[in-house]
Protein backbone atom coordinates (compact mmCIF):
# COMPACT_ATOMS: atom_id res chain seq x y z
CA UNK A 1 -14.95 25.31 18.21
CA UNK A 2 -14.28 23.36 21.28
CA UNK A 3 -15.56 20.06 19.35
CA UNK A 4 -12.84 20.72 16.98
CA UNK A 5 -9.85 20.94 19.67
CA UNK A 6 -10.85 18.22 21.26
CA UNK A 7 -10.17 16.12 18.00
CA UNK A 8 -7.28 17.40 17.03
CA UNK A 9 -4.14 14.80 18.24
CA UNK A 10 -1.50 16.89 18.22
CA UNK A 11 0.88 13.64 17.64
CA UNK A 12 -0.21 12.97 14.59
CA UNK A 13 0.11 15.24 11.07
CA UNK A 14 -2.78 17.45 9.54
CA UNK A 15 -2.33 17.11 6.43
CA UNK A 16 -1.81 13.12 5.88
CA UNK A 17 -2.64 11.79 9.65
CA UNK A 18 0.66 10.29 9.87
CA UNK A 19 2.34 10.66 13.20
CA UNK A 20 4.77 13.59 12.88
CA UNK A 21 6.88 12.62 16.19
CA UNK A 22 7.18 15.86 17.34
CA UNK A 23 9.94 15.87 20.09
CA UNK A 24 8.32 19.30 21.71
CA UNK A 25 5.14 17.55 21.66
CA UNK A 26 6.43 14.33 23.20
CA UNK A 27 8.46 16.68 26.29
CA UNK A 28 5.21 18.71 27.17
CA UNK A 29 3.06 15.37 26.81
CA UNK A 30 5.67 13.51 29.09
CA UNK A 31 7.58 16.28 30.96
CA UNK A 32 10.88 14.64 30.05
CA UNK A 33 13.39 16.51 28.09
CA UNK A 34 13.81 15.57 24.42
CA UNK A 35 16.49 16.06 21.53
CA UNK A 36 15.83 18.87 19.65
CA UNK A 37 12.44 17.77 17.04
CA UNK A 38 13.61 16.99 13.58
CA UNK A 39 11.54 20.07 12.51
CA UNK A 40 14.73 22.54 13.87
CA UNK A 41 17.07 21.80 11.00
CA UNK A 42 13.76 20.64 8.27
CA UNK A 43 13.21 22.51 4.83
CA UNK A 44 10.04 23.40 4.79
CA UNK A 45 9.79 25.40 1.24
CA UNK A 46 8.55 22.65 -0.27
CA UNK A 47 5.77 22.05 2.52
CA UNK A 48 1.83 22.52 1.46
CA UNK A 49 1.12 24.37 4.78
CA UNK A 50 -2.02 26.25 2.71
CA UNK A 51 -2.95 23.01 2.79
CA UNK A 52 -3.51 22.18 6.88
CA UNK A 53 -7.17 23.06 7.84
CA UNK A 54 -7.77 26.94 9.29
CA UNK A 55 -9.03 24.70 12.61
CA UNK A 56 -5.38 22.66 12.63
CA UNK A 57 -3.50 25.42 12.09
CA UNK A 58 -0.71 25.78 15.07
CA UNK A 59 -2.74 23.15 16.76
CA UNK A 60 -0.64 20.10 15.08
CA UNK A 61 2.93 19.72 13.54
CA UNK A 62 2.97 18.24 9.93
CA UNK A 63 5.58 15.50 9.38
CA UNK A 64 8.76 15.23 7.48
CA UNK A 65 7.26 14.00 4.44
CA UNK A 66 4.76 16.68 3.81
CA UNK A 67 6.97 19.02 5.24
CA UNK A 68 9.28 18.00 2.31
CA UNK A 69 6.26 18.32 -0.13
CA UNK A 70 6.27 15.05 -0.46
CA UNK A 71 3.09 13.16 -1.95
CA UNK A 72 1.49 10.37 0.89
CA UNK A 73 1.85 6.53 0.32
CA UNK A 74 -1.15 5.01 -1.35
């Protein structure tokens, strides 16, 4: 299980890899205070979270645009 945390870069989403620019993620990286993180006021019925990997799970935001249910670029 450690190999697994050690991969996980909690910047980036779980489900597409994208970054998800999580603000709490950027204050405790940093130590600087940020704006509340887009995820606050996000809809997040739409959002595959079944999806994120048992191993990701609370380890790693998802973006917007899966949060939205939204399908990834090609």
């Amino acid at each position: 299980m450690a190999a697994v945390l050690d991969t996980i870069d909690a910047t980036r989403c779980p489900l597409c890899g994208e970054q998800n620019r999580c603000a709490m993620e950027v204050a405790r990286e940093t130590g600087e205070p940020q704006a509340p993180c887009w995820c606050m006021a996000a809809d997040f019925r739409n959002a595959p979270l079944a999806a994120v990997p048992e191993e990701k799970r609370g380890k790693a935001c998802i973006c917007a645009r899966c949060a939205a249910g939204a399908p990834a670029d090609s």
